[in-house]
Protein backbone atom coordinates (compact mmCIF):
# COMPACT_ATOMS: atom_id res chain seq x y z
CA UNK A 1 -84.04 25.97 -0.30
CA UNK A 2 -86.15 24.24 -2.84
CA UNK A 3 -87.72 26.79 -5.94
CA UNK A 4 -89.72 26.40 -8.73
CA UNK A 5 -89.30 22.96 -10.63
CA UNK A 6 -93.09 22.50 -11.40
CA UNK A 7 -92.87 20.53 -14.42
CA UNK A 8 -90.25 17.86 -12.86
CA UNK A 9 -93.08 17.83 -9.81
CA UNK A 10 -95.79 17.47 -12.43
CA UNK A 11 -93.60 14.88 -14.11
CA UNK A 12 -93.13 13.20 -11.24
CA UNK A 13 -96.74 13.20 -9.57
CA UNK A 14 -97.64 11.37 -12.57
CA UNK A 15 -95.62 8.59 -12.55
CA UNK A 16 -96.50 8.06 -9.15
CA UNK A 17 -100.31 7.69 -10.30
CA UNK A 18 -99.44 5.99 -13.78
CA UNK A 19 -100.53 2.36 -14.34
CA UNK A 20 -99.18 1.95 -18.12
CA UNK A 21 -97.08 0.64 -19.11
CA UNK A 22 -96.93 -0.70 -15.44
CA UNK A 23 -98.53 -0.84 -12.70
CA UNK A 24 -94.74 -1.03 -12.15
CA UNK A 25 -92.92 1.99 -13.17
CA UNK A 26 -88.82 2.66 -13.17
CA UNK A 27 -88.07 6.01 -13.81
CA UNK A 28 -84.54 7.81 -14.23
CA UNK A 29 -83.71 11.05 -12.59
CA UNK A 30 -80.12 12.77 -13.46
CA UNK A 31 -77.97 15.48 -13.57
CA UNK A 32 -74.77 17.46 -12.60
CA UNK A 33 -73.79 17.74 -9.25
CA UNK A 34 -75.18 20.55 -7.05
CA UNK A 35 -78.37 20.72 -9.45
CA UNK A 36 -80.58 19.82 -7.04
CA UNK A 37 -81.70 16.14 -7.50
CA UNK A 38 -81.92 15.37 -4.02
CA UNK A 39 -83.89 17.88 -3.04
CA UNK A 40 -86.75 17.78 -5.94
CA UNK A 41 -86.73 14.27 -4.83
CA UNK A 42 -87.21 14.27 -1.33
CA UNK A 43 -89.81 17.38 -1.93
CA UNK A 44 -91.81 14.67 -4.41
CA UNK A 45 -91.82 11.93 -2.06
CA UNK A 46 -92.83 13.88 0.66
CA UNK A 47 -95.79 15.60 -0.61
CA UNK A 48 -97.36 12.58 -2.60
CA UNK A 49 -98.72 10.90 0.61
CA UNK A 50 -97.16 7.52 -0.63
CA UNK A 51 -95.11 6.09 1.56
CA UNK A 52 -91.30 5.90 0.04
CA UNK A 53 -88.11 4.59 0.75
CA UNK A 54 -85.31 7.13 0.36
CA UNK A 55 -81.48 5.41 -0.10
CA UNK A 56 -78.54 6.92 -0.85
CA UNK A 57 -75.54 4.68 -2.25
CA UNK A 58 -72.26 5.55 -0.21
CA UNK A 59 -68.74 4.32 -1.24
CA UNK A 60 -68.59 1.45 0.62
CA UNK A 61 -68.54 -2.16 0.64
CA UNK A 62 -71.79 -3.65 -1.31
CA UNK A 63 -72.68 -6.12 1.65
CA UNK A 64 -72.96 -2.48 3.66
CA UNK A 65 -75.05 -1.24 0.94
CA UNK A 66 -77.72 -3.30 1.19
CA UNK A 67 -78.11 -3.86 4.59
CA UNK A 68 -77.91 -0.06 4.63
CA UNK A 69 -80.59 0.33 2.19
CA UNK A 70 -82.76 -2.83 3.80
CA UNK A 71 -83.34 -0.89 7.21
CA UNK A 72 -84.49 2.79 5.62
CA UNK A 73 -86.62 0.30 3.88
CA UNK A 74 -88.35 -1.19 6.47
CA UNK A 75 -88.47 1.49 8.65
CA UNK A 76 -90.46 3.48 5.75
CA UNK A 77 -93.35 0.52 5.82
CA UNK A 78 -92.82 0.40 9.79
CA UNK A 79 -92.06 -3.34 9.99
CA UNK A 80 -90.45 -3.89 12.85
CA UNK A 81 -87.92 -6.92 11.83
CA UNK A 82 -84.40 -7.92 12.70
CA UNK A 83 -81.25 -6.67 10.53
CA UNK A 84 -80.48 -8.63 7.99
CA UNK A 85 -77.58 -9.28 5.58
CA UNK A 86 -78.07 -10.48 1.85
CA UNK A 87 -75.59 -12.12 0.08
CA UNK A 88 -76.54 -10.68 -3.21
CA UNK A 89 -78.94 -7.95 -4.35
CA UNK A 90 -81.24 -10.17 -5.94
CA UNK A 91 -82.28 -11.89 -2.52
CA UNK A 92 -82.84 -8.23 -1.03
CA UNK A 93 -84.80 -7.41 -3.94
CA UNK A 94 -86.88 -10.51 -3.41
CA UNK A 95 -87.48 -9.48 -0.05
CA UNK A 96 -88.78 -5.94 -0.68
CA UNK A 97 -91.26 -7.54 -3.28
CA UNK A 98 -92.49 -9.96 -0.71
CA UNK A 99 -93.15 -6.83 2.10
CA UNK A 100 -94.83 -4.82 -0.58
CA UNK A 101 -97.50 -6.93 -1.02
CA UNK A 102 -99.14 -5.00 -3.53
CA UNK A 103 -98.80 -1.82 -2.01
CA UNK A 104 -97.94 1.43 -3.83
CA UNK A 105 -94.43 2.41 -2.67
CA UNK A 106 -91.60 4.92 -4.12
CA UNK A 107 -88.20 3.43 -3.99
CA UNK A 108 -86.10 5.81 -4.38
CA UNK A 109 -82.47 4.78 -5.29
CA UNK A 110 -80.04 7.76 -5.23
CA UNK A 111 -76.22 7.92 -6.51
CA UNK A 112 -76.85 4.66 -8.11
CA UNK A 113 -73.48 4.66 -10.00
CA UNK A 114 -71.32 3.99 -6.42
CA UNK A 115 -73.81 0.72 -5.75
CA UNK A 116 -72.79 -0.63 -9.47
CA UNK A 117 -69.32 -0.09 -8.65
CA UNK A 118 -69.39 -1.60 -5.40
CA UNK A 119 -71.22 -4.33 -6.97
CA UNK A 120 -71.07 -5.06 -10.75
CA UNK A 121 -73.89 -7.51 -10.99
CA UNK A 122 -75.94 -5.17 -9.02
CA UNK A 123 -77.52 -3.54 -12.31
CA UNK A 124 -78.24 -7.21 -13.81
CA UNK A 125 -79.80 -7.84 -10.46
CA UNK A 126 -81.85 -5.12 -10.59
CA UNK A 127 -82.95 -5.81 -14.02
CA UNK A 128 -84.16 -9.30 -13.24
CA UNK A 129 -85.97 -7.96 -10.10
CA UNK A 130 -87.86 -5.65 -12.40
CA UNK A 131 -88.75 -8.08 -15.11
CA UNK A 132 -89.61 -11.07 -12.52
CA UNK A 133 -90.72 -9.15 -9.67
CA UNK A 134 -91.75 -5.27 -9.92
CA UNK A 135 -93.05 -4.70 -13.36
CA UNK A 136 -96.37 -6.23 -12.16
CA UNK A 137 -95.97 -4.73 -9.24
CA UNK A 138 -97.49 -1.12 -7.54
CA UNK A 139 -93.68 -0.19 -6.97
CA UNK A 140 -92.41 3.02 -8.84
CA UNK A 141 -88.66 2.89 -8.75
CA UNK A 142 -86.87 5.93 -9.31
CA UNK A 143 -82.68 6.07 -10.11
CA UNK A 144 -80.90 8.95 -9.54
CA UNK A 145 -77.20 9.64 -10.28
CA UNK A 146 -74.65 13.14 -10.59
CA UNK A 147 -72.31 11.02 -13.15
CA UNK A 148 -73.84 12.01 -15.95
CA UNK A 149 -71.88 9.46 -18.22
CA UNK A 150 -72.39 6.66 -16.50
CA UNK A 151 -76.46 7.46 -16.21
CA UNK A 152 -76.65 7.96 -19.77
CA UNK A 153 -74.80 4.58 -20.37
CA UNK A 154 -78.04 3.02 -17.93
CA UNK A 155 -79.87 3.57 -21.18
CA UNK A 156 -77.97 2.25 -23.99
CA UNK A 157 -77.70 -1.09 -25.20
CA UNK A 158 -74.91 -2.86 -23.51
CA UNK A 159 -76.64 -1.63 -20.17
CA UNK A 160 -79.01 -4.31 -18.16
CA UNK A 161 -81.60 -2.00 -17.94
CA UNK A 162 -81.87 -1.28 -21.77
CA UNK A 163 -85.20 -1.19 -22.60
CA UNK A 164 -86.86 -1.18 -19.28
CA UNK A 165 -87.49 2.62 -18.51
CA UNK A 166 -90.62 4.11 -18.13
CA UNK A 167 -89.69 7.41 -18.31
CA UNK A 168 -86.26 9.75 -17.50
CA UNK A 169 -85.73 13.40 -16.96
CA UNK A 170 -82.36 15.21 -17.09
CA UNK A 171 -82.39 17.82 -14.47
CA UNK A 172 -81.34 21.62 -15.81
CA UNK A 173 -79.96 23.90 -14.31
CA UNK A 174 -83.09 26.69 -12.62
CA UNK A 175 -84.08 29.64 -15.03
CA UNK A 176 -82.66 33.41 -14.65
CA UNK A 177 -86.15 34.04 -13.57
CA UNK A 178 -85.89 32.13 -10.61
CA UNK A 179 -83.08 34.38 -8.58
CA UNK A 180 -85.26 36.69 -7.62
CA UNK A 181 -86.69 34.26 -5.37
CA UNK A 182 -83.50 33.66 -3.86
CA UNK A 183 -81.67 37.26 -4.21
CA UNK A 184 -85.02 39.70 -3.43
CA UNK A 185 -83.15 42.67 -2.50
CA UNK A 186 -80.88 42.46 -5.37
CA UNK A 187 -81.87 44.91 -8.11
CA UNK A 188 -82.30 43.12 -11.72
CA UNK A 189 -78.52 44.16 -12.44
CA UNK A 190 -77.37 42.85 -9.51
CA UNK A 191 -78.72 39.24 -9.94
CA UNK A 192 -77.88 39.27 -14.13
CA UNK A 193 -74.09 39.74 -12.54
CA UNK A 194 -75.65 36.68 -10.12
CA UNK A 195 -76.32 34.66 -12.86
CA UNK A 196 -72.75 35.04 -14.61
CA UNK A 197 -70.88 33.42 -11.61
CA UNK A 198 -73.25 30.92 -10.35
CA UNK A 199 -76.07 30.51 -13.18
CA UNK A 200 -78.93 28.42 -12.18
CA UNK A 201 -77.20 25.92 -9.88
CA UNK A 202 -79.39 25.67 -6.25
CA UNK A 203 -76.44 24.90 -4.25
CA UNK A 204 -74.32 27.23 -5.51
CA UNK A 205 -76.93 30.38 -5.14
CA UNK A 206 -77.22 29.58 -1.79
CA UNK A 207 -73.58 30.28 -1.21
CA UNK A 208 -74.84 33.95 -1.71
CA UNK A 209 -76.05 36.00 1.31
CA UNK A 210 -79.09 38.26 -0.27
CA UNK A 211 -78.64 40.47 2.56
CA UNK A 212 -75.69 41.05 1.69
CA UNK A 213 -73.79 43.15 -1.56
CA UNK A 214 -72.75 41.07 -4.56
CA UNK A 215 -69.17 42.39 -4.18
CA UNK A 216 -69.10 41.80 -0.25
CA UNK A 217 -70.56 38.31 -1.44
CA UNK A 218 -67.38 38.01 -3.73
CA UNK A 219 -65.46 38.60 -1.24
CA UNK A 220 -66.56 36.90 1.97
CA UNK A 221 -67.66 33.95 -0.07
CA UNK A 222 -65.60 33.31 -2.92
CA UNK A 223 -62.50 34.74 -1.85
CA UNK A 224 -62.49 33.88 1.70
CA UNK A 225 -59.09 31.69 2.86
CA UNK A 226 -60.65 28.31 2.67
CA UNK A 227 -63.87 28.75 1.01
CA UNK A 228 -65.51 25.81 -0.67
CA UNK A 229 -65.82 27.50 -3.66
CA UNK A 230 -61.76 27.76 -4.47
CA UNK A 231 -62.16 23.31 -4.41
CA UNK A 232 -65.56 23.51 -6.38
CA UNK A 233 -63.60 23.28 -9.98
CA UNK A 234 -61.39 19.97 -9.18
CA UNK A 235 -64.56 18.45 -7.30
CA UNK A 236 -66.90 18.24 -10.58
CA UNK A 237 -64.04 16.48 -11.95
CA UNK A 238 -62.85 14.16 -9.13
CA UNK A 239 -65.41 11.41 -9.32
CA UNK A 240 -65.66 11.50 -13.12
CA UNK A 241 -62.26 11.63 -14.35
CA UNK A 242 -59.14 9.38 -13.50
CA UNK A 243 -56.52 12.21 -13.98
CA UNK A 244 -58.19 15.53 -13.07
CA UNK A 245 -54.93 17.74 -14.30
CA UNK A 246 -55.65 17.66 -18.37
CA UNK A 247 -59.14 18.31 -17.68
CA UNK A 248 -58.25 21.00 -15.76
CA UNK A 249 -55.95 22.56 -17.88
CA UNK A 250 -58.33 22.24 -20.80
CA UNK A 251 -61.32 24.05 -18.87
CA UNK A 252 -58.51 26.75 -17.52
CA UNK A 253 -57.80 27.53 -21.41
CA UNK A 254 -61.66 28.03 -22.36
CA UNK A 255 -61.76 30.44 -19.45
CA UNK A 256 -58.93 32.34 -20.58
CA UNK A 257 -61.13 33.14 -23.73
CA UNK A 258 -59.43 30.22 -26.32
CA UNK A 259 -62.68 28.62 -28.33
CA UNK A 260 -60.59 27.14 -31.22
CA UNK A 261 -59.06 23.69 -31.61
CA UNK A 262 -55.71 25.16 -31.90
CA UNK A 263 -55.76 27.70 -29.62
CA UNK A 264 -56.85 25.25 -26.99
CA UNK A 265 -54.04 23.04 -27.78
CA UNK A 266 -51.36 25.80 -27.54
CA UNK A 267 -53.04 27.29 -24.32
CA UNK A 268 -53.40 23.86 -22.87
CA UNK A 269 -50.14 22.29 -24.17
CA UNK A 270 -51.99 19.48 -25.16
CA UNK A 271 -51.15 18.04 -28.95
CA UNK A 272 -54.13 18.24 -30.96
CA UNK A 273 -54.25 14.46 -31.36
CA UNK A 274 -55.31 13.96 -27.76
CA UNK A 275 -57.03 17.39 -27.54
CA UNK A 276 -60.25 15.81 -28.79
CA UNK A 277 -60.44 12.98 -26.46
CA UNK A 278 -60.76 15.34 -23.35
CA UNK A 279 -63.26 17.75 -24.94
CA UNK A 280 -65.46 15.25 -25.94
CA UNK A 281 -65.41 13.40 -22.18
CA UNK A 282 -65.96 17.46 -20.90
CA UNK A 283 -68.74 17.77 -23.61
CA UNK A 284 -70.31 14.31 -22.61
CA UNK A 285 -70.04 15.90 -18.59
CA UNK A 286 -72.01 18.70 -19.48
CA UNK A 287 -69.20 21.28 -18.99
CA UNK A 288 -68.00 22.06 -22.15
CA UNK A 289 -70.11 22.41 -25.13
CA UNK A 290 -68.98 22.79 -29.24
CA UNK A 291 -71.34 25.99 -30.79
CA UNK A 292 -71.36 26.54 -34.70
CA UNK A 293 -72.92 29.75 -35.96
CA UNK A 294 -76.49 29.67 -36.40
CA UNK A 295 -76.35 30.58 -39.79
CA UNK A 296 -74.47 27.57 -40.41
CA UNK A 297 -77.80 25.70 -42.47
CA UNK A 298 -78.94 22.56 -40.53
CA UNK A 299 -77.61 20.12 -43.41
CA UNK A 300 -74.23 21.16 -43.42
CA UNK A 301 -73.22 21.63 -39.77
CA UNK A 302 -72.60 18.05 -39.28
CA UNK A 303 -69.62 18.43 -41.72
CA UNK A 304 -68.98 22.03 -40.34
CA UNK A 305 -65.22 22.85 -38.99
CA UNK A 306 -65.91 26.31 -37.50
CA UNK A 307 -67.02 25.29 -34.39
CA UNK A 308 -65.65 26.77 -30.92
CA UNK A 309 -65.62 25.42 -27.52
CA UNK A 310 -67.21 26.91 -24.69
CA UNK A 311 -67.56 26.67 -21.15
CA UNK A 312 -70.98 25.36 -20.49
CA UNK A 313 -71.16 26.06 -17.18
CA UNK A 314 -71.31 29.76 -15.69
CA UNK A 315 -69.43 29.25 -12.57
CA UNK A 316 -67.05 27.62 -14.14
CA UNK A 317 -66.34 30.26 -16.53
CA UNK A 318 -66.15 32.96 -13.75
CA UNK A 319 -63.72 30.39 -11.60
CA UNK A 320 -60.99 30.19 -14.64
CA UNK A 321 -61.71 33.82 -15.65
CA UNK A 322 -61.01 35.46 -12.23
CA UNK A 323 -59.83 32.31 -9.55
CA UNK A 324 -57.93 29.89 -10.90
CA UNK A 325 -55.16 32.33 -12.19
CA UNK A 326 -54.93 33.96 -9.10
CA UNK A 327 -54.97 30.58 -7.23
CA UNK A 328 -52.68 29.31 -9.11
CA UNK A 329 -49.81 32.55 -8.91
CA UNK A 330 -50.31 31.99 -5.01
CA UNK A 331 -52.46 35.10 -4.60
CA UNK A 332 -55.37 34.25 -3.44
CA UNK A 333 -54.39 31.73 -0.76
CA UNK A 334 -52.67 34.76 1.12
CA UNK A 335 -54.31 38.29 -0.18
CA UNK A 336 -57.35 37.42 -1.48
CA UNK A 337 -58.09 41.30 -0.90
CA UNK A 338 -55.72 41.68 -3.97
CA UNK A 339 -57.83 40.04 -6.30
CA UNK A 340 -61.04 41.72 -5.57
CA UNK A 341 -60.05 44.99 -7.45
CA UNK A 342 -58.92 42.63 -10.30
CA UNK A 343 -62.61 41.07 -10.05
CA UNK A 344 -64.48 44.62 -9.68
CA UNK A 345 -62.57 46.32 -12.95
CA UNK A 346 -63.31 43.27 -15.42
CA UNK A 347 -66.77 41.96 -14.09
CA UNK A 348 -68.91 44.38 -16.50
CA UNK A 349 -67.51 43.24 -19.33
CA UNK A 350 -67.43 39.69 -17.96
CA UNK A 351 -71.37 39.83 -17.57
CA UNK A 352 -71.80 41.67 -20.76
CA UNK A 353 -70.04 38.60 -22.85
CA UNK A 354 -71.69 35.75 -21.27
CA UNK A 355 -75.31 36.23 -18.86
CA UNK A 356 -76.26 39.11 -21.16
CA UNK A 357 -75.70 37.58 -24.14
CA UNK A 358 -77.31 34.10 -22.93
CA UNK A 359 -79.96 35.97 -21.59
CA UNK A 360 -80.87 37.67 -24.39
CA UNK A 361 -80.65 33.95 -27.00
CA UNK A 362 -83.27 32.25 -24.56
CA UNK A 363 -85.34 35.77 -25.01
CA UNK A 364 -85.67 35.23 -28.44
CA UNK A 365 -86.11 31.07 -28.26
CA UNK A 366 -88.78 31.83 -25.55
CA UNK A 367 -91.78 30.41 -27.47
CA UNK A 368 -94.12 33.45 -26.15
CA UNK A 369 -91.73 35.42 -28.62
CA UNK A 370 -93.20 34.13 -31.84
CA UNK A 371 -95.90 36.70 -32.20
CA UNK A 372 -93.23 39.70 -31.18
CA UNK A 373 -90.52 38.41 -33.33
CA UNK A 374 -93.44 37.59 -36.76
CA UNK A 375 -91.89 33.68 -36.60
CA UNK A 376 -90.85 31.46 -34.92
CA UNK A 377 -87.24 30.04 -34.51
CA UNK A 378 -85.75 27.34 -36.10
CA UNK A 379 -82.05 27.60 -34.42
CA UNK A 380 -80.71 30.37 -32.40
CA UNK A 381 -77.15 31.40 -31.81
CA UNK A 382 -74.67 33.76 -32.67
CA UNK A 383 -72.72 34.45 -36.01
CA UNK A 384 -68.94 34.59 -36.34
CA UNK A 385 -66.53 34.98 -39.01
CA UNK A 386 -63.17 36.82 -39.81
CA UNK A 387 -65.34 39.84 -40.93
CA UNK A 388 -68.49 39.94 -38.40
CA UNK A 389 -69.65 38.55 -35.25
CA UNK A 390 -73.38 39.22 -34.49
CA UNK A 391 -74.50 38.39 -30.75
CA UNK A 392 -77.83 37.00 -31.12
CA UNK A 393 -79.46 35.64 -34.51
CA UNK A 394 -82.65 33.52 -34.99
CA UNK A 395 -83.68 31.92 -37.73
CA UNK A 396 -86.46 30.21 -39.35
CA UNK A 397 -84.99 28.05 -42.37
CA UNK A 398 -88.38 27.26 -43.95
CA UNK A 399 -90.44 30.35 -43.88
CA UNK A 400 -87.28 32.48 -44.76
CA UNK A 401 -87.46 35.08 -41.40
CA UNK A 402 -83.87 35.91 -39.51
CA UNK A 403 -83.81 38.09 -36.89
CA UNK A 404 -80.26 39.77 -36.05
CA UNK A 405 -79.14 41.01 -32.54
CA UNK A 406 -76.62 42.93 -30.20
CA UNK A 407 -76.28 43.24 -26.62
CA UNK A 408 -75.15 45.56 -24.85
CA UNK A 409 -74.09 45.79 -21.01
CA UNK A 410 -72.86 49.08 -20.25
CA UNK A 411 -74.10 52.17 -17.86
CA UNK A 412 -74.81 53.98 -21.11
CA UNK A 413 -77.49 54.22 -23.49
CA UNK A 414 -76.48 52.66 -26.70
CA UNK A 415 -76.54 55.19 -29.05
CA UNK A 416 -77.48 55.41 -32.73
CA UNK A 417 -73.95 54.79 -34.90
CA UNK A 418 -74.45 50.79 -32.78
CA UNK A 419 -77.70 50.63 -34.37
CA UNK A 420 -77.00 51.98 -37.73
CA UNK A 421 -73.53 49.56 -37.29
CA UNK A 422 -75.90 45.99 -36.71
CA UNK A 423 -78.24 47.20 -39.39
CA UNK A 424 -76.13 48.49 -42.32
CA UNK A 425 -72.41 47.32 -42.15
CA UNK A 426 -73.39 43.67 -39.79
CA UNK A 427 -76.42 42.68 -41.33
CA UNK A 428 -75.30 42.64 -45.17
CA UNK A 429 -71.72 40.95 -44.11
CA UNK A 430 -73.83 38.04 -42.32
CA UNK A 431 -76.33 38.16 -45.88
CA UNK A 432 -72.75 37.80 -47.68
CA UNK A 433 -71.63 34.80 -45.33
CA UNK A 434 -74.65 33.03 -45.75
CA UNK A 435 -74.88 33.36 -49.68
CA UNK A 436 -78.93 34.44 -49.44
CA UNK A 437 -80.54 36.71 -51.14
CA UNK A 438 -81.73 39.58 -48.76
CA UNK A 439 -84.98 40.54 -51.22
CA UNK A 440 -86.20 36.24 -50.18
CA UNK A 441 -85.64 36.54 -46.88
CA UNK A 442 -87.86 38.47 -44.11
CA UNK A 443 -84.99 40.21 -42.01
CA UNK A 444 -86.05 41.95 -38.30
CA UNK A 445 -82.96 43.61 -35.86
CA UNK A 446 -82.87 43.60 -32.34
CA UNK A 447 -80.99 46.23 -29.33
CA UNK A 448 -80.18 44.25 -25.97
CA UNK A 449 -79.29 46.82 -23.50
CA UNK A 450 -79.32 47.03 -20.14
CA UNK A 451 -79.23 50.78 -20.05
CA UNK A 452 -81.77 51.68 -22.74
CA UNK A 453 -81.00 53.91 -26.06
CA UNK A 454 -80.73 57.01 -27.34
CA UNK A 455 -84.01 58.93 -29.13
CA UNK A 456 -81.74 58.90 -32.14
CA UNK A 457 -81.12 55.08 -32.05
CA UNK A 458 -84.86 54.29 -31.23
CA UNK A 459 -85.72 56.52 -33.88
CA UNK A 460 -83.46 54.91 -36.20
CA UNK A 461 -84.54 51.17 -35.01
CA UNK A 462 -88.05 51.91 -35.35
CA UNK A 463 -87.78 52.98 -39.45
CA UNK A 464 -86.26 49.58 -39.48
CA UNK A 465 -89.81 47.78 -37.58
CA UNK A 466 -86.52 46.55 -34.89
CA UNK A 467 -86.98 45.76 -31.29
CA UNK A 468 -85.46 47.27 -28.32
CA UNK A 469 -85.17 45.05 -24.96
CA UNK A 470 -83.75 46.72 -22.25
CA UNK A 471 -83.24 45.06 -18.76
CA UNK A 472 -86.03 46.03 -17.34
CA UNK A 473 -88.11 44.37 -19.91
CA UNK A 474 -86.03 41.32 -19.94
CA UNK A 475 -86.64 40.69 -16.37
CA UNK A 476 -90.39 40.84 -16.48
CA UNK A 477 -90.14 39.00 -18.96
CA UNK A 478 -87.66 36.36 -17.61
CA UNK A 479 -90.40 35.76 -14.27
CA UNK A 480 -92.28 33.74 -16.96
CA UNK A 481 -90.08 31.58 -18.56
């Protein structure tokens, strides 16, 4: 199921018509696994009426490779010629410039990273072929890799290709406003609660049935005896990491809610001396990320130590919140039915701490928000200290505006002693933490409910000019961002 991804196309259809710096044009594509690479891809190539060659690197021997990747080749520019085996990249790259002959053609070179290993001067080879061969050429070359690491190290300086790329795009996970394309029949709850156990990740929201419950879903999808999804965890891992078990028990402590260095180590029984080597390989995967409170100025959070660790990734947060422990205790490969109820009672809150709140940050860092908000965002986050903890704050370092937030996720109306909480006991703690004066500063509040509020609290939020976003309003909202 391919959705939305309009600016990658747009991206995309114009490097297929660019002639600068070209003619010649090499492009990177990357991203996680599951995110949907192939697919964008093969939708591109397909409607740009260019004719394209479309390879995927297996693990196998690099002689297979490129005879692999010589006859999807030629049966793209229907030359009907003989199989043939290279000795070396660089005489199959010779070959493809000579059949060419000036036409324009998309190469399209997927899970790059497993050629290079099969073949270490395969990346030198290619570099030559582009300087010698396909920089003059009408050939637009596209990479494509899921290991993240090792397509980022494709453009530093000890890599080949330094230097030589015409453009790159990381691929991101899809926006909240995209499940409804995807879920239809799910009401706006329903697919925020989506959103908190699969996110934005194609492949994995096509694991849900939409004619089917989200708790049946839970059930019959992620619970079932030999599911894909119980394996999901260890497979991100697999191809990236040597030993998968540190990682593991690193990611299995986030989920279990510890975010400082310490706790982490204790959780994890990791020493704090090698604690920092595996979050920085899960922060350079994309699957772990280091937050600092917005109100931290921009200057000083370089030297900042009051950063937490997070689980960047919502399905992995919902795996080593609800699965893994139950996985792990032997439950869930026998009675999966037992874990359900454990699932059901703690998902509310679940949704409340992380879609909700998420939801609610990229709200507020929408740029359409400038106008409702009176300025425009600098850095938003969240504030935490050993006295408060505000949910959403934005801030605007230069003009002097900070907007202060909570979110809410309950069946209830928030009532008026949350709003007169945020504005009078929250708001002058955070003033304290940040040593500002309030009178220099331009301060707004903000209610993120799913359930609406009180007449009392609106009242009460409106004397202070606040805003109050409930779901509904979120949603609409979310359909354009």
């Amino acid at each position: 199921m391919f959705r939305d991804r309009e600016a990658e196309l747009a991206f995309l259809n114009a490097v297929a018509t660019r002639q600068h710096p070209g003619p010649g044009q090499l492009v990177m594509l990357y991203g996680r696994r599951r995110v949907g690479k192939t697919a964008l891809l093969r939708a591109w190539a397909e409607q740009s009426a260019l004719a394209f060659t479309y390879w995927v690197a297996e693990k196998e021997p690099a002689a297979l490779q490129r005879r692999k990747f010589f006859d999807a080749f030629l049966q793209s520019i229907n030359t009907p010629l003989p199989a043939q085996s290279f000795a070396s990249w660089s005489d199959l790259w010779r070959s493809v410039a000579q059949l060419l002959q000036g036409r324009r053609h998309l190469l399209i070179l997927d899970e790059l990273p497993y050629a290079a290993d099969a073949d270490p001067a395969m990346l030198s080879a290619l570099q030559h072929a582009w300087d010698q061969l396909f920089q003059e050429s009408q050939a637009v070359i596209v990479i494509c890799g899921s290991h993240v690491r090792t397509m980022e190290l494709l453009l530093g300086r000890q890599s080949p290709l330094f230097g030589r790329m015409t453009g790159q795009w990381y691929l991101q996970p899809l926006p909240f406003g995209v499940l409804r394309q995807f879920l239809p029949s799910w009401s706006p709850a329903e697919q925020v609660a989506a959103y908190a156990i699969v996110g934005g990740i194609p492949a994995y929201l096509a694991w849900l049935n939409p004619r089917h419950t989200l708790v049946t879903n839970i059930k019959q999808v992620m619970l079932a005896p030999g599911s894909l999804v119980l394996a999901e965890a260890a497979f991100l891992l697999q191809d990236e990491v040597r030993e998968p078990r540190p990682y593991l028990a690193v990611l299995q402590a986030l989920g279990n809610g510890h975010h400082s260095l310490q706790e982490i180590a204790n959780a994890s029984m990791i020493s704090t001396a090698h604690l920092s080597f595996y979050l920085n390989q899960l922060q350079e995967l994309r699957l772990v990320e280091r937050r600092l409170p917005a109100t931290i100025p921009p200057a000083v959070q370089r030297r900042s130590r009051t950063g937490r660790y997070h689980l960047s990734d919502p399905f992995l947060r919902f795996y080593f919140r609800f699965l893994a422990p139950a996985a792990a205790g032997g439950t869930l490969s026998y009675r999966p039915e037992r874990v359900l109820p454990t699932i059901q009672s703690g998902l509310r809150a679940f949704v409340g701490m992380t879609a909700w709140e998420e939801l609610a940050r990229q709200w507020v860092d929408a740029p359409a928000r400038s106008e409702q908000l009176g300025f425009q965002p600098q850095s938003v986050g969240s504030h935490w200290s050993r006295h408060v903890q505000v949910d959403v704050v934005a801030i605007n370092w230069q003009t002097h505006h900070i907007l202060l937030g909570e979110c809410k996720w309950t069946s209830a109306p928030v009532d008026r002693a949350t709003v007169a909480e945020l504005i009078e006991q929250k708001t002058p703690r955070v003033i304290a933490a940040m040593q500002i004066s309030a009178s220099d500063w331009t301060l707004r509040h903000a209610i993120f409910t799913r359930s609406g509020a009180t007449p009392a609290a609106q009242e009460l939020l409106a004397q202070h000019q606040g805003l109050m976003i409930d779901l509904e309003r979120l949603y609409q909202d979310a359909a354009s961002l």
